[in-house]
N, C-alpha and C. Protein backbone atom coordinates (compact mmCIF):
# COMPACT_ATOMS: atom_id res chain seq x y z
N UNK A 1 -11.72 5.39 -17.62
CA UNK A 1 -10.70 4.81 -18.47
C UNK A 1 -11.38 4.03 -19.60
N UNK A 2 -11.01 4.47 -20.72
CA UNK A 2 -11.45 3.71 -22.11
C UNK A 2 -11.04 2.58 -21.97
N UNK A 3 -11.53 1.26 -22.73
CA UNK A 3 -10.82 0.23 -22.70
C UNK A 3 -10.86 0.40 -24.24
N UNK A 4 -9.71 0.06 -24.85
CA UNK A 4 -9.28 0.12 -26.16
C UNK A 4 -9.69 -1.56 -26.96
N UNK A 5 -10.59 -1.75 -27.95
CA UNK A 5 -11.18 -2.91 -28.38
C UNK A 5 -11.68 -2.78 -29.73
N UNK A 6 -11.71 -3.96 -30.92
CA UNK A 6 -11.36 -4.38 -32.01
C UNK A 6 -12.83 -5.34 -31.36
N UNK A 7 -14.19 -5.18 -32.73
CA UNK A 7 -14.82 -6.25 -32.86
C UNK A 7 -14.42 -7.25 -33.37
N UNK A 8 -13.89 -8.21 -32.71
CA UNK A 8 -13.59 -9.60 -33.46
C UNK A 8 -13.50 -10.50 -32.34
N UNK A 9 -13.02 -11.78 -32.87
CA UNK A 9 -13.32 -12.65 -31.83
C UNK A 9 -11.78 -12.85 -31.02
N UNK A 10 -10.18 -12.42 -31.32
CA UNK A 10 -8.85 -12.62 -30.93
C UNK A 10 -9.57 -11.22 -29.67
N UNK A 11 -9.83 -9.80 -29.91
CA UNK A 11 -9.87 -9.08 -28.89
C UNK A 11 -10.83 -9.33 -27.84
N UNK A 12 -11.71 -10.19 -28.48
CA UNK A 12 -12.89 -11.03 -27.21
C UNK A 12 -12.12 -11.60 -26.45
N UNK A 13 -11.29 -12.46 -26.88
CA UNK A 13 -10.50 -13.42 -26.11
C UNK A 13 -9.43 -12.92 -24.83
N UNK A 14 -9.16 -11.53 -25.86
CA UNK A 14 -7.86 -11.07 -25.26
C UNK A 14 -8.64 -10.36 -23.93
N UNK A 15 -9.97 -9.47 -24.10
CA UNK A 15 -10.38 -8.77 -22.91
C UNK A 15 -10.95 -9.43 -22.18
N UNK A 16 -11.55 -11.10 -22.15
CA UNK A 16 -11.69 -12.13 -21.40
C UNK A 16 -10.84 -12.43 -20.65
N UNK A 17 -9.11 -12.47 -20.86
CA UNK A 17 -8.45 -12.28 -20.19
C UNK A 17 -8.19 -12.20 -19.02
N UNK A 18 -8.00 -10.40 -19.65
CA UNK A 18 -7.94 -9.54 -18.96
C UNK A 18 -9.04 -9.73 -17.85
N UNK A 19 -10.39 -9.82 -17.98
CA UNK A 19 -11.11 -9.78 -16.95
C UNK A 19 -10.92 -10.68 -15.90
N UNK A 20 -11.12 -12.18 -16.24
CA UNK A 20 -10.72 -13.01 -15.67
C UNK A 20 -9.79 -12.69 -14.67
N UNK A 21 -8.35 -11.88 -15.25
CA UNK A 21 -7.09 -11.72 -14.63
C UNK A 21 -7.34 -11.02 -13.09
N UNK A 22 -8.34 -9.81 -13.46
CA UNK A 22 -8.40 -8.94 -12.34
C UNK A 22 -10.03 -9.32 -11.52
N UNK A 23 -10.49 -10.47 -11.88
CA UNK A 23 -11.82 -10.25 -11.08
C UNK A 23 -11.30 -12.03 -9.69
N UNK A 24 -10.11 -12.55 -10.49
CA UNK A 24 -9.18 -13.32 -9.79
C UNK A 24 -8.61 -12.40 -8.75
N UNK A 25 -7.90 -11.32 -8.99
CA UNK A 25 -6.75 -10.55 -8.12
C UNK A 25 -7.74 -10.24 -7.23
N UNK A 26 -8.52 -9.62 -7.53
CA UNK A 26 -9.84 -8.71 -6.68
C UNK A 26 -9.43 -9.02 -5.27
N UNK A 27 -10.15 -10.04 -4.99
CA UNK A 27 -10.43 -10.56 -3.33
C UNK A 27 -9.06 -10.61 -2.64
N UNK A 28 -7.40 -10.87 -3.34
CA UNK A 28 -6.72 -10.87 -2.76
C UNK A 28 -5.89 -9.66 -2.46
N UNK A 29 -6.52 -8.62 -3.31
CA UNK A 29 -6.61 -7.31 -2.88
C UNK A 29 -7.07 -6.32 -1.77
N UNK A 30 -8.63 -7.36 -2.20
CA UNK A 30 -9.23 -6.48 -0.99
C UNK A 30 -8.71 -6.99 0.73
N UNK A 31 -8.09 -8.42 0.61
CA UNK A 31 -7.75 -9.25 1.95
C UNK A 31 -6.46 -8.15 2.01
N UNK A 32 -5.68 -8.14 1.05
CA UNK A 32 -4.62 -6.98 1.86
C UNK A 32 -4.88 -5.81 1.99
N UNK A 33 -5.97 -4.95 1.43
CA UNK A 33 -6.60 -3.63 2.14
C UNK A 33 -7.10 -3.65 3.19
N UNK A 34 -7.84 -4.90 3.56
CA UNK A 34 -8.22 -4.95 5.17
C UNK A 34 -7.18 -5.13 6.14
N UNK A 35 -5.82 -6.20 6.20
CA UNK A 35 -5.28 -6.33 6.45
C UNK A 35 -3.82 -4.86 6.89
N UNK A 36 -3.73 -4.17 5.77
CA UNK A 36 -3.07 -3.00 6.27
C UNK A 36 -4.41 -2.05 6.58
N UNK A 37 -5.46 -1.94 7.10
CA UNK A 37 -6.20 -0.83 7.47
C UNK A 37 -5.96 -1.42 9.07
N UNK A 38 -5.90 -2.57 9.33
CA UNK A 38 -5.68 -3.00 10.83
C UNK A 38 -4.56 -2.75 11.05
N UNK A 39 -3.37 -2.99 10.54
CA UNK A 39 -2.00 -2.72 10.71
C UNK A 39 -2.14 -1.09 11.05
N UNK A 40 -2.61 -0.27 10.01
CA UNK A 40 -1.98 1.41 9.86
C UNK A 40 -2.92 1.37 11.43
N UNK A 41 -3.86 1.02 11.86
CA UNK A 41 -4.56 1.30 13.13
C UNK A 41 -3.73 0.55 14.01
N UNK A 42 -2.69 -0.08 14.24
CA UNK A 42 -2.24 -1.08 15.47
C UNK A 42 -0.87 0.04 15.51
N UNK A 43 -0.08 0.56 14.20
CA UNK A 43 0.67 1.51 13.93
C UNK A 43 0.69 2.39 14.88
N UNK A 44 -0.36 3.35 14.38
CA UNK A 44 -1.42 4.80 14.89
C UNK A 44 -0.74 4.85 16.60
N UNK A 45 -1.58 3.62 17.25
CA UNK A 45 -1.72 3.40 18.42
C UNK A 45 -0.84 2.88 19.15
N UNK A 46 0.58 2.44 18.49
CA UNK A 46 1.87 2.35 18.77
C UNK A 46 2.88 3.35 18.64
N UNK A 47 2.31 4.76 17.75
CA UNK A 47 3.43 5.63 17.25
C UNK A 47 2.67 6.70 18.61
N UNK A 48 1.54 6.35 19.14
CA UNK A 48 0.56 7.57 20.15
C UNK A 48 1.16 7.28 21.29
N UNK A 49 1.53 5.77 21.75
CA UNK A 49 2.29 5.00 22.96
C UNK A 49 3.65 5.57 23.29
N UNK A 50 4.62 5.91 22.11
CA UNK A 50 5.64 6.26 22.26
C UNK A 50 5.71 7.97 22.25
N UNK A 51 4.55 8.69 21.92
CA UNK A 51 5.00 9.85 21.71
C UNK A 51 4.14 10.08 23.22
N UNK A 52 3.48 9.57 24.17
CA UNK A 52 3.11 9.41 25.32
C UNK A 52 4.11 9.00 26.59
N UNK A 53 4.78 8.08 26.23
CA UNK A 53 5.67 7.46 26.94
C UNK A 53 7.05 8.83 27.15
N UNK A 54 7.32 9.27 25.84
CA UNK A 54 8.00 10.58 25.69
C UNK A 54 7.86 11.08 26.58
N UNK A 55 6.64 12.23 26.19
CA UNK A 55 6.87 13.27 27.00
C UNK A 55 5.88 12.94 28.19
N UNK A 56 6.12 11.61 28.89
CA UNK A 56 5.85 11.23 30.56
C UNK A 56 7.21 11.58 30.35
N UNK A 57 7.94 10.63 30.15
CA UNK A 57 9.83 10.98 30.78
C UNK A 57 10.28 12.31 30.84
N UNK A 58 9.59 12.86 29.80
CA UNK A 58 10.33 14.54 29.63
C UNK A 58 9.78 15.10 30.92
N UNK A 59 8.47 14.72 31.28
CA UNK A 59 7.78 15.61 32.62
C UNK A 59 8.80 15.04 34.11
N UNK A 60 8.58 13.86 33.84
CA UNK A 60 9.03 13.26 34.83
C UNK A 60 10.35 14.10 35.74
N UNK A 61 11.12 13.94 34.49
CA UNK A 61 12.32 15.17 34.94
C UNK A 61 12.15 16.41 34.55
N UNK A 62 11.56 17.01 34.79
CA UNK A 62 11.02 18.80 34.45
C UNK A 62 12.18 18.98 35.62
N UNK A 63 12.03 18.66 36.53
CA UNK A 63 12.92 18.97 38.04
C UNK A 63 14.38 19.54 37.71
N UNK A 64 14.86 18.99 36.77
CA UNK A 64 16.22 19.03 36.43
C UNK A 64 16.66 19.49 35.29
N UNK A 65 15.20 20.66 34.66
CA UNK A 65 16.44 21.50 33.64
C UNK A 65 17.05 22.70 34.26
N UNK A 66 17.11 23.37 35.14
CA UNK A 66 17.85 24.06 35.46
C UNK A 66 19.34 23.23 35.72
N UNK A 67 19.71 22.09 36.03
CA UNK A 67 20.68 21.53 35.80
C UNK A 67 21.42 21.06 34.60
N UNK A 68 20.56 20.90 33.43
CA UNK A 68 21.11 20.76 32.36
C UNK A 68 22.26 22.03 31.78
N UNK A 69 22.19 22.96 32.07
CA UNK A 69 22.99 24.15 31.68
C UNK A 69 24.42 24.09 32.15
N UNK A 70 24.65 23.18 33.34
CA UNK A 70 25.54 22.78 34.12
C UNK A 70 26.38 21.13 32.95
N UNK A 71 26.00 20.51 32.21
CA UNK A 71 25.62 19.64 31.13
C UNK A 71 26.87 19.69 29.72
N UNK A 72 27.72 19.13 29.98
CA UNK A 72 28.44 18.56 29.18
C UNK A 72 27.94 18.24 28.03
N UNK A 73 27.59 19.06 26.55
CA UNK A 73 27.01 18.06 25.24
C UNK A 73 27.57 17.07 25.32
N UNK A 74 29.10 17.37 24.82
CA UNK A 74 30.27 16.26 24.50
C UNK A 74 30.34 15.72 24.66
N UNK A 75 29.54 15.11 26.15
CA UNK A 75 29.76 14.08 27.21
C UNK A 75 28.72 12.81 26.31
N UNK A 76 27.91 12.75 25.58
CA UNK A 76 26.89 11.58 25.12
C UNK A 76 26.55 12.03 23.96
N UNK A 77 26.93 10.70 22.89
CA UNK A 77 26.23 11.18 21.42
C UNK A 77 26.13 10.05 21.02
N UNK A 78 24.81 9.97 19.57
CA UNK A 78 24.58 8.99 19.33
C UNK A 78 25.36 8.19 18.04
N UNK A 79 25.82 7.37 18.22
CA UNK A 79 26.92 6.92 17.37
C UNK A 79 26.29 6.07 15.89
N UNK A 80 25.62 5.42 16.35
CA UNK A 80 25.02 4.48 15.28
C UNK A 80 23.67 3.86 15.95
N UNK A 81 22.60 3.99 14.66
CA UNK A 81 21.24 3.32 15.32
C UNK A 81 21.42 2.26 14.30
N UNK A 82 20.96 1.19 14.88
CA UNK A 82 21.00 -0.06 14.22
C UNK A 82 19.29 -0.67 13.80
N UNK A 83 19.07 -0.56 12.09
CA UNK A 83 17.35 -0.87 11.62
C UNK A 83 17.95 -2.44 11.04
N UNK A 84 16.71 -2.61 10.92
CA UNK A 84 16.38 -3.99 10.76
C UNK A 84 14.75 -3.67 9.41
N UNK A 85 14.49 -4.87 8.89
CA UNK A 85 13.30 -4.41 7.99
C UNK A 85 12.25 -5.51 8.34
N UNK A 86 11.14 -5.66 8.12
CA UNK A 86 9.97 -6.23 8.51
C UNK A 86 9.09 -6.56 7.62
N UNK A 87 9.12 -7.10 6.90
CA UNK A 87 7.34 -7.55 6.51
C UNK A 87 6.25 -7.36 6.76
N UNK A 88 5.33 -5.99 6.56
CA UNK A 88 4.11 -6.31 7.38
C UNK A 88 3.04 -6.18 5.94
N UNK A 89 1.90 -7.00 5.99
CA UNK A 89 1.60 -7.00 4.71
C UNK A 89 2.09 -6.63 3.54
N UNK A 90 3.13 -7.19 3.31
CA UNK A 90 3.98 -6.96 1.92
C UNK A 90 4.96 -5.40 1.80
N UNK A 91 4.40 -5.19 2.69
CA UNK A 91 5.47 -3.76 2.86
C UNK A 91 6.22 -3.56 3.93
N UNK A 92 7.52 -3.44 3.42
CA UNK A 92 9.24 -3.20 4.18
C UNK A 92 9.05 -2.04 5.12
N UNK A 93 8.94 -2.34 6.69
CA UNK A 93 8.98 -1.50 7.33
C UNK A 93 10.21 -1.15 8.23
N UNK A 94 10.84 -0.28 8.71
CA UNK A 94 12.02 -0.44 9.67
C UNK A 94 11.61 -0.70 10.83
N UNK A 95 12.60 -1.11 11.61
CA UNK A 95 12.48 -2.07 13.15
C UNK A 95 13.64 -1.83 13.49
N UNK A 96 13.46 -0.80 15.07
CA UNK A 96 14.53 -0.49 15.72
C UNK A 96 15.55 -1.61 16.22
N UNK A 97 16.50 -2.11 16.16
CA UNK A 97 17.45 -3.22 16.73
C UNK A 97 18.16 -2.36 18.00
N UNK A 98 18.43 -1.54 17.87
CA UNK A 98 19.22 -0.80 19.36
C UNK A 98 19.77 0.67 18.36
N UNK A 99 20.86 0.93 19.90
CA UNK A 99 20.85 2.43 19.41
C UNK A 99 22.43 2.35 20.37
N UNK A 100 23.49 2.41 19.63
CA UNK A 100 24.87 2.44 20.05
C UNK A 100 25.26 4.23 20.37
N UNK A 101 25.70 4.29 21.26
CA UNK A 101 25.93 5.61 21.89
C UNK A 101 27.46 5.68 22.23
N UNK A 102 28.29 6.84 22.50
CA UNK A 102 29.55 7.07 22.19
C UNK A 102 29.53 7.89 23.52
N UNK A 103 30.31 7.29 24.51
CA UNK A 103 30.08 8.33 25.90
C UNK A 103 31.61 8.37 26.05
N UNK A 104 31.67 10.07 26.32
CA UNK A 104 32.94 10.40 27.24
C UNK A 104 33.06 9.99 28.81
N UNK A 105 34.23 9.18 28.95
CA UNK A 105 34.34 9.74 30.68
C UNK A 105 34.66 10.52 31.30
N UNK A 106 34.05 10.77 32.14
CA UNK A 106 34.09 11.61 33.08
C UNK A 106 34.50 11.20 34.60
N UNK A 107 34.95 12.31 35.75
CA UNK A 107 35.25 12.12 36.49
C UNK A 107 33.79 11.84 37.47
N UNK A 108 33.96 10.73 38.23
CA UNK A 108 32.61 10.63 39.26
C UNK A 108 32.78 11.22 40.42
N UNK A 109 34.22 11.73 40.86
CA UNK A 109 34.39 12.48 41.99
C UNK A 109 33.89 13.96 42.34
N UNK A 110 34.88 14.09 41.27
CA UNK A 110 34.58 15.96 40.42
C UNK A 110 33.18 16.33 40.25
N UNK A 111 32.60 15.36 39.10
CA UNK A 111 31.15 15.59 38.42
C UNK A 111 30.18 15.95 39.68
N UNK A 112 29.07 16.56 39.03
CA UNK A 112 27.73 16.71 40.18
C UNK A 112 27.25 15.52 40.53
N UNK A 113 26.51 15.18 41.27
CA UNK A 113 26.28 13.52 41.46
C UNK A 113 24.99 13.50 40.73
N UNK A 114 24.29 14.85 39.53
CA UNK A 114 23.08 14.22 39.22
C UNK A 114 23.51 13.90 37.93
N UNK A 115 25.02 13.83 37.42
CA UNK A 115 25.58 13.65 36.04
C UNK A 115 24.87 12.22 35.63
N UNK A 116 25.43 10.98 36.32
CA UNK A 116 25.03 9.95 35.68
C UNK A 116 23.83 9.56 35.59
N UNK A 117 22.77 10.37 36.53
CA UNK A 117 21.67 10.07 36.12
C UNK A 117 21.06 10.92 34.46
N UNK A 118 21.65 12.01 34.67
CA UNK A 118 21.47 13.04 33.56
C UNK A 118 21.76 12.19 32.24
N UNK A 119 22.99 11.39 31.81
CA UNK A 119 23.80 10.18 30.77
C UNK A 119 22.60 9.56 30.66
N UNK A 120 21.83 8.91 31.76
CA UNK A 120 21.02 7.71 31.63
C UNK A 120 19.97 8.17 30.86
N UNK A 121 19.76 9.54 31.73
CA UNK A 121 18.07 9.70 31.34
C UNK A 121 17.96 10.30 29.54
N UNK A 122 19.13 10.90 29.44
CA UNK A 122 19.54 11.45 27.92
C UNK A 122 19.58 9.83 26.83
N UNK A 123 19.88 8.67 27.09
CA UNK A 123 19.65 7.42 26.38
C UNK A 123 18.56 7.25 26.47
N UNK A 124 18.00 7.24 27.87
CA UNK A 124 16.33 6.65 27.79
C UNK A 124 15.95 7.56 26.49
N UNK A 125 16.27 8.91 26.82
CA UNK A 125 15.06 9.93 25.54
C UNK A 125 15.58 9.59 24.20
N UNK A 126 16.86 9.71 24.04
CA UNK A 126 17.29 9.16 23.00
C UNK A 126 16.74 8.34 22.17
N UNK A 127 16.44 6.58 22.68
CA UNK A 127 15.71 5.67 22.30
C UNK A 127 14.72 5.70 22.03
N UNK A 128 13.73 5.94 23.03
CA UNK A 128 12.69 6.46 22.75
C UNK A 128 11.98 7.47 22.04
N UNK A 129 12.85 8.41 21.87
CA UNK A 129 12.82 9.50 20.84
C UNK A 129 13.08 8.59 19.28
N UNK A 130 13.96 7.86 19.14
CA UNK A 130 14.22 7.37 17.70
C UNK A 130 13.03 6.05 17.72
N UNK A 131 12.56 5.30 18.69
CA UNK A 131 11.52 4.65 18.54
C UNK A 131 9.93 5.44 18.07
N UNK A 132 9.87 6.46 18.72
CA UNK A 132 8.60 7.40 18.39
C UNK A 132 8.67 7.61 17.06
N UNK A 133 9.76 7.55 16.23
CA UNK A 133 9.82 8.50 14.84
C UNK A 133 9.95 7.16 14.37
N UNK A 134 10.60 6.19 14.34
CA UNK A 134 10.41 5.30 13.74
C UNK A 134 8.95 4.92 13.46
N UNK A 135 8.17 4.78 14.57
CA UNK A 135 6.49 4.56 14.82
C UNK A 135 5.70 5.23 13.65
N UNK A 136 6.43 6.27 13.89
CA UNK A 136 5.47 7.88 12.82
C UNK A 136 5.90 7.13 11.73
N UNK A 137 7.12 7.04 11.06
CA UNK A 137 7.37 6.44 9.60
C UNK A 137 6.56 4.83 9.36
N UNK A 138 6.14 4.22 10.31
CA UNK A 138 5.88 2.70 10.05
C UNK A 138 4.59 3.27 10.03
N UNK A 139 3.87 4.30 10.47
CA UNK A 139 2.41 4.37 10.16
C UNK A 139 2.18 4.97 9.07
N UNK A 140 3.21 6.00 8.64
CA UNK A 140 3.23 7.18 7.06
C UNK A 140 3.04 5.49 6.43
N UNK A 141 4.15 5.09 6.35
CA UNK A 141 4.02 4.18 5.28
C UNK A 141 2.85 2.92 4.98
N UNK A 142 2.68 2.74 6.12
CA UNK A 142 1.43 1.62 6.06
C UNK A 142 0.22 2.21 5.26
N UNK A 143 0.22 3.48 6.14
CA UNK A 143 -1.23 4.08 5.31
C UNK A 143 -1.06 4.52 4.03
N UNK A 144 0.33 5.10 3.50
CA UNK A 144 0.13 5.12 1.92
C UNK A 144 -0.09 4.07 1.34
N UNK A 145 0.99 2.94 1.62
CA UNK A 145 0.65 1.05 0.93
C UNK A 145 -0.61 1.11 0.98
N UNK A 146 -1.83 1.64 1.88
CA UNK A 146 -2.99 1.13 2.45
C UNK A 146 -4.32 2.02 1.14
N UNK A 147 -3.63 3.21 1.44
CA UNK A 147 -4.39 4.26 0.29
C UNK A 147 -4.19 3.21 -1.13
N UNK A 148 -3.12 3.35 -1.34
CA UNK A 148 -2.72 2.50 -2.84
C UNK A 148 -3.31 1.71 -2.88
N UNK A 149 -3.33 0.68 -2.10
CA UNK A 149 -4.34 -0.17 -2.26
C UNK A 149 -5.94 -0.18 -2.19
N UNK A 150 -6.31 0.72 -1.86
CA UNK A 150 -7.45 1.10 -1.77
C UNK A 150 -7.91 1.19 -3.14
N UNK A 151 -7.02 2.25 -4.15
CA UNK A 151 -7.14 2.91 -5.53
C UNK A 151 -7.07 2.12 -6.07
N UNK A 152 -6.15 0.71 -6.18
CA UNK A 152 -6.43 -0.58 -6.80
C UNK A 152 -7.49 -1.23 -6.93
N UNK A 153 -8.19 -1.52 -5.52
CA UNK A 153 -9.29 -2.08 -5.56
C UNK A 153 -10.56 -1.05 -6.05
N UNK A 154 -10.45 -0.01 -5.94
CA UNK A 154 -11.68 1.04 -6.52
C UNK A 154 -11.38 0.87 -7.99
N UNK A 155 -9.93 1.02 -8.48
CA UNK A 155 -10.22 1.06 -10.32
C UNK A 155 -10.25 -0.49 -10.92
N UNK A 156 -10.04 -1.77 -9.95
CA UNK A 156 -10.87 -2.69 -10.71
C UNK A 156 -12.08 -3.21 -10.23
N UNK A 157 -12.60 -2.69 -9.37
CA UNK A 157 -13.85 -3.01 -8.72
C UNK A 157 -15.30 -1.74 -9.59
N UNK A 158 -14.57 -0.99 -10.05
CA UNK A 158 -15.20 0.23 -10.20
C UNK A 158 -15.37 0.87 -11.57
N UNK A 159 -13.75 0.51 -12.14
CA UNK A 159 -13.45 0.78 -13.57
C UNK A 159 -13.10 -0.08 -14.33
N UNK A 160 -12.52 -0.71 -14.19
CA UNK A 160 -11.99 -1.77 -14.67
C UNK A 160 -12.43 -3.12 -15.33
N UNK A 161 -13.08 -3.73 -14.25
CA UNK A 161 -14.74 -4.85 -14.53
C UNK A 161 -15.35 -4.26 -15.21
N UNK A 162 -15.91 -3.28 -14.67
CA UNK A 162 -17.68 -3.26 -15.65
C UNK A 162 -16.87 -2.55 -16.41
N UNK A 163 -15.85 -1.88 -16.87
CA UNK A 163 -15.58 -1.52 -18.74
C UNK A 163 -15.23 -2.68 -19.22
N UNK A 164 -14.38 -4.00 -18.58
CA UNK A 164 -14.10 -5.01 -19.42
C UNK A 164 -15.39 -5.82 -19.96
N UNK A 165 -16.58 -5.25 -19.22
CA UNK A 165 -17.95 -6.37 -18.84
C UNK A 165 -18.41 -5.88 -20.27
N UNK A 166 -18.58 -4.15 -20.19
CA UNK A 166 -18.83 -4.10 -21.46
C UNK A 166 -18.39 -3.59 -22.50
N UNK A 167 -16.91 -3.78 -22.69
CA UNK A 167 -16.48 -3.91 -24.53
C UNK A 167 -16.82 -5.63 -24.28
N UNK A 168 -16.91 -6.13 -23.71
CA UNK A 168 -17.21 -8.16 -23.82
C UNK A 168 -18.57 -7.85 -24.27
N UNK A 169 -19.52 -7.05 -24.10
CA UNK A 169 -21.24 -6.95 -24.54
C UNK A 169 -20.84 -6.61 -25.57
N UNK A 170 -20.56 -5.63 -25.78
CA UNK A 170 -20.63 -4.84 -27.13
C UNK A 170 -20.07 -6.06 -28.26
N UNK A 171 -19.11 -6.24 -27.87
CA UNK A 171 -18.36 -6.96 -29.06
C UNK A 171 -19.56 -8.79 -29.27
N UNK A 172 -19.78 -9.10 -28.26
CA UNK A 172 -20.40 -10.13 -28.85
C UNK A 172 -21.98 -9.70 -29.34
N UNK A 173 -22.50 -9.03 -29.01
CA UNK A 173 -23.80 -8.20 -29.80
C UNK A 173 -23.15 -8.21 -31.04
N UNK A 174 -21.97 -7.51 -31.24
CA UNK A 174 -21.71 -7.29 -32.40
C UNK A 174 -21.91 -8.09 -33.60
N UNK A 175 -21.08 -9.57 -32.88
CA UNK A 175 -20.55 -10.89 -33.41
C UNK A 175 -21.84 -11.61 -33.57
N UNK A 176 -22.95 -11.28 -32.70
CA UNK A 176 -24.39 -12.11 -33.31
C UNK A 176 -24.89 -11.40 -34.26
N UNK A 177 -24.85 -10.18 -34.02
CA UNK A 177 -25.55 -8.93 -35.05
C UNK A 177 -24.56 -9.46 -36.66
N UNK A 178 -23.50 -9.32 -36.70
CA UNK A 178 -22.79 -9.82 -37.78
C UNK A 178 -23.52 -11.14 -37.93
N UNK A 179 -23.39 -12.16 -37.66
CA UNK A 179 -23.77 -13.67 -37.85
C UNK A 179 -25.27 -13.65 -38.42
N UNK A 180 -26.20 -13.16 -37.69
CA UNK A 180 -27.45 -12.83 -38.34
C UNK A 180 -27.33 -12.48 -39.35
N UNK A 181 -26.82 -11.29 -39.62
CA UNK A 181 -26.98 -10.48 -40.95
C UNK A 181 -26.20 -11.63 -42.27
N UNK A 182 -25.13 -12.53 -42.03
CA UNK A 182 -24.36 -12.91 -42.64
C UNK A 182 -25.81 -14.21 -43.14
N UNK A 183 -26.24 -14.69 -42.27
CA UNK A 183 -27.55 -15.38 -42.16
C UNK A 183 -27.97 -15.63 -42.73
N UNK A 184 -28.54 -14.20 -42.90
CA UNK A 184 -29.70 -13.56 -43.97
C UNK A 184 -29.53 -13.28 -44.89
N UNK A 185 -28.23 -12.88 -45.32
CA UNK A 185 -28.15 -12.65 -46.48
C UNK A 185 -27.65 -13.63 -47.49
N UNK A 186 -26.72 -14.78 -46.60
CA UNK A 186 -26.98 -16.48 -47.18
C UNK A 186 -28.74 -17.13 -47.22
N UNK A 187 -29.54 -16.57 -46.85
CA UNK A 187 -31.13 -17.26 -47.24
C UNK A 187 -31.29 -16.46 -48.21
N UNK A 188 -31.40 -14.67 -48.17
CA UNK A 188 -31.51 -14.47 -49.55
C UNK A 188 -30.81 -14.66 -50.81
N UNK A 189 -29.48 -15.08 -50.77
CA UNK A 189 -28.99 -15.60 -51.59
C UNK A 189 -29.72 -16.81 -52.10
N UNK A 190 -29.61 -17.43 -51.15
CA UNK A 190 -29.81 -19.02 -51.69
C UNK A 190 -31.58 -18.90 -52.01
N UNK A 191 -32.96 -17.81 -51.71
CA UNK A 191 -33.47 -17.70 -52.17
C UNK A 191 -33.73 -17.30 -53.51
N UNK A 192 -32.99 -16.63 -54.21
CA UNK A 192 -32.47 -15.93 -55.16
C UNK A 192 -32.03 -17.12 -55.96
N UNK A 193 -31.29 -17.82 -55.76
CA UNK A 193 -30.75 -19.07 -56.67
C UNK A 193 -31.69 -19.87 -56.76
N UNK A 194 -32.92 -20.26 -56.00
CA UNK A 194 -33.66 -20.90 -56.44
C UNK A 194 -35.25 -20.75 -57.20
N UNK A 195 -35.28 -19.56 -56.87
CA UNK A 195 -35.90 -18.96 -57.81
C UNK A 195 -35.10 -18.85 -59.38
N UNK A 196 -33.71 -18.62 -59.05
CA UNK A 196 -33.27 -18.54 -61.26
C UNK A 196 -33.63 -19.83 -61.16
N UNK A 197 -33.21 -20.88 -60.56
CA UNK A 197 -33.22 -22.15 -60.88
C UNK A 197 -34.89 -22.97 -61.55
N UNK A 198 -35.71 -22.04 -60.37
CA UNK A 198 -37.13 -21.98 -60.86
C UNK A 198 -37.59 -22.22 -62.39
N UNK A 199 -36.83 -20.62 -62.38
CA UNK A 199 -37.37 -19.86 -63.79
C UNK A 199 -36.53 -20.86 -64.69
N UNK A 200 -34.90 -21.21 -65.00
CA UNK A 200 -34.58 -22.01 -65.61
C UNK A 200 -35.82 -23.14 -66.37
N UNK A 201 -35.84 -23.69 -65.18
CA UNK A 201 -36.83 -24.98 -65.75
C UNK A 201 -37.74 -25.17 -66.43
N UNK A 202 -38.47 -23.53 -65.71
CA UNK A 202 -40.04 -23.10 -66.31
C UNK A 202 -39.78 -22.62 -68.35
């Protein structure tokens, strides 16, 4: 990235700034890149817990899909999941609050007697199923916030500084290189005048 700069002394000032601005931000950059690289890893290993915890329950009852065919859909649906949002290093994550479900009754006489366990175990997966995906989205997102931030700290750690470092060289080289020359050419002047002044007299 070019940095766009005017030898003079207002664009000195102005890319002083600027530097200042981002060699300030820097460190509190890099504290929140470390900070979500621990998060997207505490994430990871919370979204691996639930997709573990899963399919234990799914095994658990392997026993009983030939009974599911016997299985009322109608009988359990999910009505409303209730999110909540979170703060985790500066980025809005969702947070399961519960999970409202809409159940038909049924007869307990009539029914098979493995129905209500079948209701139960269909909420357990339920929840847990919308907790696992929630997990997966709180880690997608951490680690993009986390990438982004990464690219922040690489283009002012990387690009940013040392181009502001040097249009700030260039331009004050410039500004002595000018001053010299301006210098010099006030001594030869004023050599010049005193030599006519010389000759005058002579």
């Amino acid at each position: 990235m070019a940095i766009k700069f005017q030898y003079n002394k207002t664009s000195l000032g102005e890319l002083g700034k600027q530097l200042k601005m981002r060699q300030k931000a820097l460190p509190t950059i890099k504290s929140k890149e470390s900070a979500l690289r621990l998060e997207v890893k505490k994430a990871k290993g919370t979204a691996a817990d639930f997709e573990r915890r899963l399919a234990e329950l799914s095994a658990r009852y392997d026993y009983m899909v030939a009974l599911w065919g016997e299985f009322d859909a109608d009988l359990l649906a999910v009505e409303d999941v209730e999110l909540t949002t979170q703060k985790i290093a500066g980025v809005r994550i969702p947070v399961l609050q519960g999970v409202k479900f809409k159940e038909k009754s049924y007869d307990l006489f009539s029914s098979p007697i493995w129905l209500s366990d079948g209701v139960a175990l269909l909420k357990e997966l339920a929840t847990l199923g919308l907790e696992s995906q929630i997990a997966d989205r709180k880690s997608e997102m951490l680690d993009y916030a986390r990438k982004k931030t990464t690219q922040k700290v690489n283009l002012y750690e990387k690009v940013q500084i040392p181009g502001y470092e040097d249009a700030i060289r260039k331009i004050k080289r410039f500004l002595e290189d000018e001053e010299n020359l301006s210098k010099s050419a006030q001594k030869i002047v004023k050599t010049k005048h005193q030599q006519a002044e010389e000759g005058e007299k002579v």
